[in-house]
C-alpha atoms as a PDB file:
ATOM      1  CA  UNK A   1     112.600  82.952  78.534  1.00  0.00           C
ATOM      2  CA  UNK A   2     112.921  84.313  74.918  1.00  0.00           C
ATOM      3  CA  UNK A   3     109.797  82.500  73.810  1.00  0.00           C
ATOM      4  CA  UNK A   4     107.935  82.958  76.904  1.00  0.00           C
ATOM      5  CA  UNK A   5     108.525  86.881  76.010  1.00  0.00           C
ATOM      6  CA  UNK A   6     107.307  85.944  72.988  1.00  0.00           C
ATOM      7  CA  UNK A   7     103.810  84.777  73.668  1.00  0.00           C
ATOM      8  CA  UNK A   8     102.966  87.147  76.124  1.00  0.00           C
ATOM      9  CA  UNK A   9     104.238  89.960  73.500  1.00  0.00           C
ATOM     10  CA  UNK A  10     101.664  87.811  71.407  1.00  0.00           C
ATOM     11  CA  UNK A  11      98.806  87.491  73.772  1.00  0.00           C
ATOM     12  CA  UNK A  12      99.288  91.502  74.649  1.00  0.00           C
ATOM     13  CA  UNK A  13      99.122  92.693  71.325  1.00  0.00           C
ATOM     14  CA  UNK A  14      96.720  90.744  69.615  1.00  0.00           C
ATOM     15  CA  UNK A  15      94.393  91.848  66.745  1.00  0.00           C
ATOM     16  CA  UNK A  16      92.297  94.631  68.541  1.00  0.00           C
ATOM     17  CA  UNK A  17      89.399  94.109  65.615  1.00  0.00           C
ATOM     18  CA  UNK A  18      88.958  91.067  66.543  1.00  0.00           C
ATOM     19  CA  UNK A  19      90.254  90.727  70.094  1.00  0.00           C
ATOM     20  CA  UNK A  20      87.117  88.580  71.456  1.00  0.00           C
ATOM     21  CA  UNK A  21      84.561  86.029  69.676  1.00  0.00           C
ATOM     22  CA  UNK A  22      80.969  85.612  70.374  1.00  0.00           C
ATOM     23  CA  UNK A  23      80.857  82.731  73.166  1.00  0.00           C
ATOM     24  CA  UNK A  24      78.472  79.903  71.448  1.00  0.00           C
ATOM     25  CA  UNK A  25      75.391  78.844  72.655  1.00  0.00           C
ATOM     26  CA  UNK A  26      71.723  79.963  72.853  1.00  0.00           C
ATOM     27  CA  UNK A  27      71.520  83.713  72.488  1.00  0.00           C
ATOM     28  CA  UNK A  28      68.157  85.547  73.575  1.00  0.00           C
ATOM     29  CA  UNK A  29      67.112  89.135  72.330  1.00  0.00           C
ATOM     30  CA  UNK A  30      67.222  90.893  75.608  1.00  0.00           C
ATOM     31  CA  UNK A  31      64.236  92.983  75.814  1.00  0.00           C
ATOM     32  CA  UNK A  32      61.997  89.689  75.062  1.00  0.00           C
ATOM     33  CA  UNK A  33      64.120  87.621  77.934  1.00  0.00           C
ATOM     34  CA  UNK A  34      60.700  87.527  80.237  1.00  0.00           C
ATOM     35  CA  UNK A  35      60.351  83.980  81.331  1.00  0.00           C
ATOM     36  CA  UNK A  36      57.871  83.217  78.568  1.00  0.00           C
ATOM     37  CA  UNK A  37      58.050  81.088  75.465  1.00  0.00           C
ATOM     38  CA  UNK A  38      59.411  82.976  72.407  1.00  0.00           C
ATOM     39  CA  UNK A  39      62.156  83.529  69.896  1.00  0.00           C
ATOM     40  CA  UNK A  40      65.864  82.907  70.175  1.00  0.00           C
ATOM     41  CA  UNK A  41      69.055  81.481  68.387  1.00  0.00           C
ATOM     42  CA  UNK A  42      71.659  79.730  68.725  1.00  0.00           C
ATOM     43  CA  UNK A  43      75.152  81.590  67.363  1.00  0.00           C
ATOM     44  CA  UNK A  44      78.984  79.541  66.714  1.00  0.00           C
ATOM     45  CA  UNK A  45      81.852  81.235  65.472  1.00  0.00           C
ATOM     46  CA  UNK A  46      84.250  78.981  64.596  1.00  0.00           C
ATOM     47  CA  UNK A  47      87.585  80.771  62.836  1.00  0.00           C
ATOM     48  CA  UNK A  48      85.718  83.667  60.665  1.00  0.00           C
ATOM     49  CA  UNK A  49      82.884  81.948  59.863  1.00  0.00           C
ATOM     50  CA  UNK A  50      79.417  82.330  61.871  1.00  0.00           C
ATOM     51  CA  UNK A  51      76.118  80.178  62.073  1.00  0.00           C
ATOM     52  CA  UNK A  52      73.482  81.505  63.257  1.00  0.00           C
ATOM     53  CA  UNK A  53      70.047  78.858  63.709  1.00  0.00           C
ATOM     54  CA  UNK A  54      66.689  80.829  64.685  1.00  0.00           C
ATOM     55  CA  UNK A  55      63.650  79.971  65.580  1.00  0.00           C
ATOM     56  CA  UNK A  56      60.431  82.556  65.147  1.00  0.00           C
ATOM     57  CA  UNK A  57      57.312  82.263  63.506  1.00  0.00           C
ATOM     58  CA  UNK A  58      56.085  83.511  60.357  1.00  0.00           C
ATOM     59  CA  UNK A  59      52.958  86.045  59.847  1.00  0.00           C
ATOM     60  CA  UNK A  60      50.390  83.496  60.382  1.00  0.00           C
ATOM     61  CA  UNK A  61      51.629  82.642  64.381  1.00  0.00           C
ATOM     62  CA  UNK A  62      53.030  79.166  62.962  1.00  0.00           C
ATOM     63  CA  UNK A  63      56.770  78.269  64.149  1.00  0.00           C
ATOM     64  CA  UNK A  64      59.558  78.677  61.797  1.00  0.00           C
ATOM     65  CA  UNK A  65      63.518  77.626  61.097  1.00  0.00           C
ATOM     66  CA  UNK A  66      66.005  80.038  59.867  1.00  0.00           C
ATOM     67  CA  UNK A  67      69.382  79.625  59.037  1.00  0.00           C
ATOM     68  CA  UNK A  68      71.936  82.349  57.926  1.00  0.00           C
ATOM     69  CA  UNK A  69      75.856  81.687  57.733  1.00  0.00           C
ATOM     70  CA  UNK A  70      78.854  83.418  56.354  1.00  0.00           C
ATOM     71  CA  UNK A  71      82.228  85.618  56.988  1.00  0.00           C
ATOM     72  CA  UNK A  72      82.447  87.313  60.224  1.00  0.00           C
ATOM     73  CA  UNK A  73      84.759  90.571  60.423  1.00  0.00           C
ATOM     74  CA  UNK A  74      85.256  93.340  62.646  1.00  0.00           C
ATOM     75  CA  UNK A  75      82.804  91.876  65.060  1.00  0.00           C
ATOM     76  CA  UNK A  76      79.898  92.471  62.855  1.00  0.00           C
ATOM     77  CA  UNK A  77      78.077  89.936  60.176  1.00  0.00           C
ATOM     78  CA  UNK A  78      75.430  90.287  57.626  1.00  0.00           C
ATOM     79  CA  UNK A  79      73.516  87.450  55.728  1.00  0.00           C
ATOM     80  CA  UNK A  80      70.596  86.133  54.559  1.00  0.00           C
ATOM     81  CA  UNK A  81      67.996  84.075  56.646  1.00  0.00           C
ATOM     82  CA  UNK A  82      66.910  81.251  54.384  1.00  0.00           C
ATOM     83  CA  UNK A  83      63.829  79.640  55.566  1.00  0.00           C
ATOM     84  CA  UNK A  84      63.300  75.309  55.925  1.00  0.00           C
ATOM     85  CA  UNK A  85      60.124  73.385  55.965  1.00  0.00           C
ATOM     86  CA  UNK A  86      59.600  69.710  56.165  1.00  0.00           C
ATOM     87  CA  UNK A  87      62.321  67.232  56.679  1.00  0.00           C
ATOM     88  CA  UNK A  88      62.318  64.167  59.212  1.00  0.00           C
ATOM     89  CA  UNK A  89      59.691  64.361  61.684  1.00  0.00           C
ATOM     90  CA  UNK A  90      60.091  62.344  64.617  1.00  0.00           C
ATOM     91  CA  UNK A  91      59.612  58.793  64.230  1.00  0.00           C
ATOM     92  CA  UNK A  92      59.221  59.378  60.926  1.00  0.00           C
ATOM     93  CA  UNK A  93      62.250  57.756  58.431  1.00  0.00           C
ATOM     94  CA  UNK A  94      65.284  59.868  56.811  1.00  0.00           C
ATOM     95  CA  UNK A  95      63.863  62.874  54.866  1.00  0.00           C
ATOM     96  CA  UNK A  96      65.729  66.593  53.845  1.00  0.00           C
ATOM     97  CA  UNK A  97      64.362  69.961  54.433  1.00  0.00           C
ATOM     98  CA  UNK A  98      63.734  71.668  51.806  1.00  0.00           C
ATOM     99  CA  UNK A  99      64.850  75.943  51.300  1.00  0.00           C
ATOM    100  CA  UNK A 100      62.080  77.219  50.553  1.00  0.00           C
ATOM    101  CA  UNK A 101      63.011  80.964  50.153  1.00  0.00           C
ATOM    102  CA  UNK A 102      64.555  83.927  52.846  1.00  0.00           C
ATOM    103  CA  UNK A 103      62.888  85.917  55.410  1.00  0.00           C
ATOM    104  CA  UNK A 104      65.697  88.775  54.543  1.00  0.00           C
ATOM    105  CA  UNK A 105      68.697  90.505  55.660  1.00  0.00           C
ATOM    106  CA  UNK A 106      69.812  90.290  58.793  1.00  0.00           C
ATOM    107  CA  UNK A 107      72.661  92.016  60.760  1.00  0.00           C
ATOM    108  CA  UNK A 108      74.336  91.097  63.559  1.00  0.00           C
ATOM    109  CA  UNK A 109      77.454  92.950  65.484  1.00  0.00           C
ATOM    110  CA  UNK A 110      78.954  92.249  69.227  1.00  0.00           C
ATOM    111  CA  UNK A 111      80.650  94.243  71.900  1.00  0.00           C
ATOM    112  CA  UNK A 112      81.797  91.128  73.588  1.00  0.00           C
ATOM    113  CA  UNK A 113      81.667  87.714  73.913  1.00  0.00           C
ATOM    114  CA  UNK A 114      78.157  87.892  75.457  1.00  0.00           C
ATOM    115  CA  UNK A 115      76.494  91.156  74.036  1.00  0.00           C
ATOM    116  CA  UNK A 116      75.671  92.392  70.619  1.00  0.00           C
ATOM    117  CA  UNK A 117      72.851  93.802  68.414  1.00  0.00           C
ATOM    118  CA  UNK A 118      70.829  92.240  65.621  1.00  0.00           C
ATOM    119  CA  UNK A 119      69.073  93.862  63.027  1.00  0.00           C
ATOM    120  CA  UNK A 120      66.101  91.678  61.248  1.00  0.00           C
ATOM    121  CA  UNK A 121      64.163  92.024  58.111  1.00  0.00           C
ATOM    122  CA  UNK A 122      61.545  95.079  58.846  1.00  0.00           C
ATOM    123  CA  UNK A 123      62.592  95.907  62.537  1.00  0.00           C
ATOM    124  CA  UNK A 124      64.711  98.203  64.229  1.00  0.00           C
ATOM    125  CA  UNK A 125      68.190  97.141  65.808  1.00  0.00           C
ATOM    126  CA  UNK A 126      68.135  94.938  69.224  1.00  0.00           C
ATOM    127  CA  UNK A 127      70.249  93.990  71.882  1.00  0.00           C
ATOM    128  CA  UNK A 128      70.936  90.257  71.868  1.00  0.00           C
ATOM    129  CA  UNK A 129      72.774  88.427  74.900  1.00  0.00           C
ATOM    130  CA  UNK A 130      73.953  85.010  75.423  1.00  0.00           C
ATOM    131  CA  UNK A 131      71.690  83.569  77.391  1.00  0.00           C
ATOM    132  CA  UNK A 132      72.592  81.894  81.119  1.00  0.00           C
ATOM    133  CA  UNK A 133      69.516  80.221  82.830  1.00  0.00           C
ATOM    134  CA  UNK A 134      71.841  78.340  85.742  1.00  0.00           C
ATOM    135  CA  UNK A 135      74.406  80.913  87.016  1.00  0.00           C
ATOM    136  CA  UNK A 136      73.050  84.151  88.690  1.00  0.00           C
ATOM    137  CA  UNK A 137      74.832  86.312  91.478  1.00  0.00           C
ATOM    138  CA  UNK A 138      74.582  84.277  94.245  1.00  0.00           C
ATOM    139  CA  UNK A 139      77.665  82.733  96.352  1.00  0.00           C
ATOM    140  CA  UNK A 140      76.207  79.433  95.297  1.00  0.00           C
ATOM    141  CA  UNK A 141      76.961  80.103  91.948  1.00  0.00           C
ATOM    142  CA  UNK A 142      80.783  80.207  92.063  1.00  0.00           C
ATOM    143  CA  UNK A 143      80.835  76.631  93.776  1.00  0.00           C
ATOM    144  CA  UNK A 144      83.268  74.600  91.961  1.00  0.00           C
ATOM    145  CA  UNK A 145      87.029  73.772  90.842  1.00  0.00           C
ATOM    146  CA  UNK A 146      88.176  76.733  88.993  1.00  0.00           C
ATOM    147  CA  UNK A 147      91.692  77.077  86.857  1.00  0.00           C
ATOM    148  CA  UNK A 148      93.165  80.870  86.264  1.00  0.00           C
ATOM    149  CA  UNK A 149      95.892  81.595  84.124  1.00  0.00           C
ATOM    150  CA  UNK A 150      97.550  85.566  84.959  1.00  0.00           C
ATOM    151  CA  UNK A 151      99.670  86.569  81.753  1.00  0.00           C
ATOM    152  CA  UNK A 152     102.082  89.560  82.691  1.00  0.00           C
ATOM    153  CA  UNK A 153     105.474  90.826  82.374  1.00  0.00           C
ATOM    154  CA  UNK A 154     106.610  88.301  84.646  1.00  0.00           C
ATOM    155  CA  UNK A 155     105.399  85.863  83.018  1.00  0.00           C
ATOM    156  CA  UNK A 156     102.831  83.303  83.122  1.00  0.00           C
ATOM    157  CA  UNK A 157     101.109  81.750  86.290  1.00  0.00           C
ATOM    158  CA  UNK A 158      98.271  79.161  86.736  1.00  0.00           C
ATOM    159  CA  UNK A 159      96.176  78.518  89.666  1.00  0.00           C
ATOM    160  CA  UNK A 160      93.663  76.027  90.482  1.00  0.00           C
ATOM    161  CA  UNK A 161      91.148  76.073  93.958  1.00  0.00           C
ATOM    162  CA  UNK A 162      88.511  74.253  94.169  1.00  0.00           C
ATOM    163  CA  UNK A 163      85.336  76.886  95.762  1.00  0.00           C
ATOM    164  CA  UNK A 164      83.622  75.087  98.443  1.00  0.00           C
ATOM    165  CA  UNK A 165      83.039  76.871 102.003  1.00  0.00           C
ATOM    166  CA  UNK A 166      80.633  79.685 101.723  1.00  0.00           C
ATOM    167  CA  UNK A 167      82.272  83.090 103.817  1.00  0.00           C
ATOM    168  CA  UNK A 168      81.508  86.448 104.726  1.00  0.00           C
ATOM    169  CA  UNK A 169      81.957  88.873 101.679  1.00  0.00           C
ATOM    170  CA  UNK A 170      83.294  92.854 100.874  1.00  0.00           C
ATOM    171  CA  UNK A 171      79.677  94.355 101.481  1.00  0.00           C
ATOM    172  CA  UNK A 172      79.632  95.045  97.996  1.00  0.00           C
ATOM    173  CA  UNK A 173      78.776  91.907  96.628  1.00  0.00           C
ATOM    174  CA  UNK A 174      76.057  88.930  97.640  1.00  0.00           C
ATOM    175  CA  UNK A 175      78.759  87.123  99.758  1.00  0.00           C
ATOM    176  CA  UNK A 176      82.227  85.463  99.189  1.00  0.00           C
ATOM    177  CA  UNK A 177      82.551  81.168  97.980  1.00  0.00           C
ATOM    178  CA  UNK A 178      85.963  80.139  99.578  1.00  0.00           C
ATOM    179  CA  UNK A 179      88.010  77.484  99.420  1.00  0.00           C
ATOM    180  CA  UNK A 180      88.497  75.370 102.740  1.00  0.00           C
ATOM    181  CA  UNK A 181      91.099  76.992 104.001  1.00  0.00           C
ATOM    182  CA  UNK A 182      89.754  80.261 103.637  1.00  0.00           C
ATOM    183  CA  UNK A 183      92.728  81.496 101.841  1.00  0.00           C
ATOM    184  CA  UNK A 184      91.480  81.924  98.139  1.00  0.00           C
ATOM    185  CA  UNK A 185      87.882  83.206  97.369  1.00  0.00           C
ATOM    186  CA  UNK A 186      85.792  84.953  95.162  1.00  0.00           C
ATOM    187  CA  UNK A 187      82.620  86.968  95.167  1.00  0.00           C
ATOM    188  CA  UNK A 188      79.968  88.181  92.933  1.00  0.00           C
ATOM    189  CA  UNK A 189      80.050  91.896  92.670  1.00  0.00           C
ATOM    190  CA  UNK A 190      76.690  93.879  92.389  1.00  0.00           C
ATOM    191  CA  UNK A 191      77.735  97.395  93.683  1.00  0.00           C
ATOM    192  CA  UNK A 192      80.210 100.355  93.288  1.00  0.00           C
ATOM    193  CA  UNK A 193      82.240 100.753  90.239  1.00  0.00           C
ATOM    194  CA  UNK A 194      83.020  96.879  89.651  1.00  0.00           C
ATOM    195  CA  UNK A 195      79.240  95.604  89.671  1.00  0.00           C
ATOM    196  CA  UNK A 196      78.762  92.807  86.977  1.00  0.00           C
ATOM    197  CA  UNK A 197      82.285  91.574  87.903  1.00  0.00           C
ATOM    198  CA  UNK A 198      83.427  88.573  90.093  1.00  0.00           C
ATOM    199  CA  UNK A 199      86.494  89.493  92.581  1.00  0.00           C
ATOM    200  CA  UNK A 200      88.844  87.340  94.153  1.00  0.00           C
ATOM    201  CA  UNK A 201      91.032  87.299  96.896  1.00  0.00           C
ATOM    202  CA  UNK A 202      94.167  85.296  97.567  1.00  0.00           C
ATOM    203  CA  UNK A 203      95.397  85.939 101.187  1.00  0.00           C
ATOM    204  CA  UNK A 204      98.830  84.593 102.321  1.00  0.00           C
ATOM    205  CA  UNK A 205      98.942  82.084 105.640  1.00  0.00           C
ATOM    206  CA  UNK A 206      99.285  85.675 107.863  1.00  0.00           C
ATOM    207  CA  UNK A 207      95.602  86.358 106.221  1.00  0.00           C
ATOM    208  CA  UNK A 208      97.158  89.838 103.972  1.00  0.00           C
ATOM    209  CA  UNK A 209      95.520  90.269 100.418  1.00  0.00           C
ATOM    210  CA  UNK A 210      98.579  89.330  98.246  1.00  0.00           C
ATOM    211  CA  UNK A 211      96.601  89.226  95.277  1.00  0.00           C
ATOM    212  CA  UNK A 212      93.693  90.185  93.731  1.00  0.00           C
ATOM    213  CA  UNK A 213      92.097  88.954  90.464  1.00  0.00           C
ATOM    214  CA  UNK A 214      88.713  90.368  88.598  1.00  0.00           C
ATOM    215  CA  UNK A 215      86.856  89.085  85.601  1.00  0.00           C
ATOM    216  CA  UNK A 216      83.541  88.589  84.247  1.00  0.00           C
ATOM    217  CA  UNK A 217      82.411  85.203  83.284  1.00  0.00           C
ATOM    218  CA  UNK A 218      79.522  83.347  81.010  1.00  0.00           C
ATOM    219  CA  UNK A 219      78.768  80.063  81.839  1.00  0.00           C
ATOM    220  CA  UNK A 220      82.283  78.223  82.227  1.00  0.00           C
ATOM    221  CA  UNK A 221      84.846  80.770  80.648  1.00  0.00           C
ATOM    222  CA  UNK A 222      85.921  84.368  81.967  1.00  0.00           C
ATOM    223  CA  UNK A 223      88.612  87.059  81.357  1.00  0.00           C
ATOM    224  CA  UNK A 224      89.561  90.162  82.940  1.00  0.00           C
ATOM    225  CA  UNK A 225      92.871  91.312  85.208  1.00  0.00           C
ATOM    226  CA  UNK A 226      94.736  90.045  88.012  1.00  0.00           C
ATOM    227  CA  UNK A 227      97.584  92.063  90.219  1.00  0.00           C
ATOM    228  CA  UNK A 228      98.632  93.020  94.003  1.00  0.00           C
ATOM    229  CA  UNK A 229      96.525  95.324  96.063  1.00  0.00           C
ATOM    230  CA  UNK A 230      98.072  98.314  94.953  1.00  0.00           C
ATOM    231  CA  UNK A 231      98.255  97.260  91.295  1.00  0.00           C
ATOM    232  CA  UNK A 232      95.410  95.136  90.733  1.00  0.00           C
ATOM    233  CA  UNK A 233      95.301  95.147  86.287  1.00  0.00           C
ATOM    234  CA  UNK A 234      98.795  94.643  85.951  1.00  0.00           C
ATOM    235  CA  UNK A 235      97.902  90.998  84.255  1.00  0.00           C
ATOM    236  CA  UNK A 236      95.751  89.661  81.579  1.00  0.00           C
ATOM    237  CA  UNK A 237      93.430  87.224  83.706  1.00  0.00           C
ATOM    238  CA  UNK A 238      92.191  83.824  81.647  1.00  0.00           C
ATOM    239  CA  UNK A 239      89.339  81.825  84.003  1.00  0.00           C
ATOM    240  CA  UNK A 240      88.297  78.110  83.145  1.00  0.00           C
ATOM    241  CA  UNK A 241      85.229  76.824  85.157  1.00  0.00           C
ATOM    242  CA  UNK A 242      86.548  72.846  85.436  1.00  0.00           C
ATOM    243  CA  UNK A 243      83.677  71.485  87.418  1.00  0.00           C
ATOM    244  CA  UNK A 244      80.314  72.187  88.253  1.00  0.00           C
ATOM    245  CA  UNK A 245      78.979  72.646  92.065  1.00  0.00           C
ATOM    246  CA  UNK A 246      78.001  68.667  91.685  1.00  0.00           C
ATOM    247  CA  UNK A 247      81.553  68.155  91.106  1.00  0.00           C
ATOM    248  CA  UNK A 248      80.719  67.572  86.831  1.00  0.00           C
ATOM    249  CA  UNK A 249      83.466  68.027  84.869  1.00  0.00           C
ATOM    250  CA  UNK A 250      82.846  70.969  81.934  1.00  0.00           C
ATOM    251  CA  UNK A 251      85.349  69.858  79.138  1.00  0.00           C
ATOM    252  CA  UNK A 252      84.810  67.987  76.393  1.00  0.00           C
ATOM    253  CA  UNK A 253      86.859  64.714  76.865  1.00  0.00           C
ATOM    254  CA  UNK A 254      86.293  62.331  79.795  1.00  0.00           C
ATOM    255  CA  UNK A 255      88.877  62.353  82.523  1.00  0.00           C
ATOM    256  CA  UNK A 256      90.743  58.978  83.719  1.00  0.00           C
ATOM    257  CA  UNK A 257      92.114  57.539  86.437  1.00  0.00           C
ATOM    258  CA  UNK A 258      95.761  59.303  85.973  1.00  0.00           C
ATOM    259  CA  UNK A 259      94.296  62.826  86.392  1.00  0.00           C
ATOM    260  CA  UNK A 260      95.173  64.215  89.866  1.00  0.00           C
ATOM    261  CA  UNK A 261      93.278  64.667  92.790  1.00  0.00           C
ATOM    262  CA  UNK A 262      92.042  68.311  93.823  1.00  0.00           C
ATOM    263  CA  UNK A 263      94.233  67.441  97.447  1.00  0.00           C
ATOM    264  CA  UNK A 264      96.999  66.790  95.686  1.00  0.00           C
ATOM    265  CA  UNK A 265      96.711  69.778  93.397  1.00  0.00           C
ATOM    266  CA  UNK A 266      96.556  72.021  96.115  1.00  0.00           C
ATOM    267  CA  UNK A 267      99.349  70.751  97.960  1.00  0.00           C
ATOM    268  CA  UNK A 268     101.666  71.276  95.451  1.00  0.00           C
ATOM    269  CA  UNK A 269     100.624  74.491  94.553  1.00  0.00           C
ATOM    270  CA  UNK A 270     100.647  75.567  98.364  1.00  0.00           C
ATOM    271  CA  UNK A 271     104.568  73.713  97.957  1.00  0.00           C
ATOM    272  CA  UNK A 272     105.525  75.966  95.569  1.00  0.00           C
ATOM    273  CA  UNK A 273     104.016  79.090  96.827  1.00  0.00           C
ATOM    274  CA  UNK A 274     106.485  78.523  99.640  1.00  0.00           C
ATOM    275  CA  UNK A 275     109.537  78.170  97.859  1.00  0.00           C
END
């Protein structure tokens, strides 16, 4: 119990400077998101140090690589943006870019995981936002097997349900993706004060709302709260997208033959909910 104490103490009172990390991936400046062909980058963080690739085009319309790396701190980075030309060329053999000077300074800095602002050589500051092109607000969307992890003063509790069965939704939101029993589901919200947020709904075997969980999510990873009806934030709320609607798995290591099977998942968890 002492150590379990421990890491939620931990988990609660983590480093508020640096309490969240830009999610990798492409990234798209969101005032130039229109559909078209354009500029973008791609942005890691990996411990404090960022890499950020872009692609533009220089003064004369002709496309361009960038690369800028360095310290991250405080949510906010600053580096250079050296520029590459030549290199291997496809189907051509094994050849280096060469530097070949810098397009600038440029500044980046986040207020989450999925938004920030960038700042390039001789323009003013943008918003930037990690780009989806698959997931959108509709039911359809939140199809899949899905693992949440509440932190609290109780401790720690994971979940998994597997979102299959389309079901009426809250009227604020585009309709609710359910699990087959119609016990568990969750819903894209787009009105009232938690539009932008997905909300779930566990209901015991009587149908009552026992618990409540909301987050926002990009891609395959979400965080937000989780509590009763009454007290729905009283948890720190980690989500894991585990499989896409096609049934894909999202990790990064291939799953075998000893992993278990969503049925049998569920029945145990439905086992122990009953004790």
């Amino acid at each position: 119990m002492l150590k379990k104490l421990l890491l939620i103490g931990g988990l609660l009172g983590a480093g508020v400077a640096q309490a969240f990390a830009p999610q990798a991936g492409a990234w798209v400046i969101t005032s130039e998101n229109n559909g078209g062909p354009g500029r973008g980058m791609a942005l890691d963080v990996q411990g404090s140090t960022l890499v950020m690739q872009m692609y533009a085009y220089d003064i004369s319309g002709a496309p361009a690589f960038y690369l800028a790396s360095g310290a991250i701190k405080d949510n906010k980075f600053t580096g250079k943006l050296h520029q590459y030309r030549g290199g291997r060329y496809f189907g051509g053999g094994a050849e280096n870019a060469q530097e070949v000077g810098d397009a600038g300074e440029v500044k980046l800095r986040f207020e989450s995981g999925t938004k920030g602002y960038v700042t390039f050589p001789n323009e003013g500051e943008k918003e930037i936002s990690r780009y989806q092109f698959t997931y959108d607000t509709k039911p359809e969307s939140l199809k899949g097997q899905w693992l949440m992890t509440a932190v609290g003063d109780l401790g720690i509790s994971t979940e998994f349900y597997k979102l299959d069965t389309p079901v009426d939704g809250s009227g604020t939101g585009t309709g609710m993706m359910s699990t087959s029993d119609k016990r568990f589901g969750c819903e894209n919200i787009i009105f009232g004060e938690n539009a932008g947020n997905v909300q779930c709904i566990k209901r015991d075997a009587n149908s009552q709302i026992i618990r409540v969980y909301r987050f926002t999510y990009s891609v395959n990873e979400g965080e937000g709260v989780a509590g009763t009806l009454s007290k729905p934030g009283t948890d720190l709320l980690y989500v894991r997208r585990l499989t896409t609607a096609d049934s894909v798995g999202t990790g990064i290591a291939p799953k075998g033959l000893v992993a278990p099977s969503v049925e049998s998942l569920n029945k145990a968890q439905l086992a122990n909910e009953t004790k």
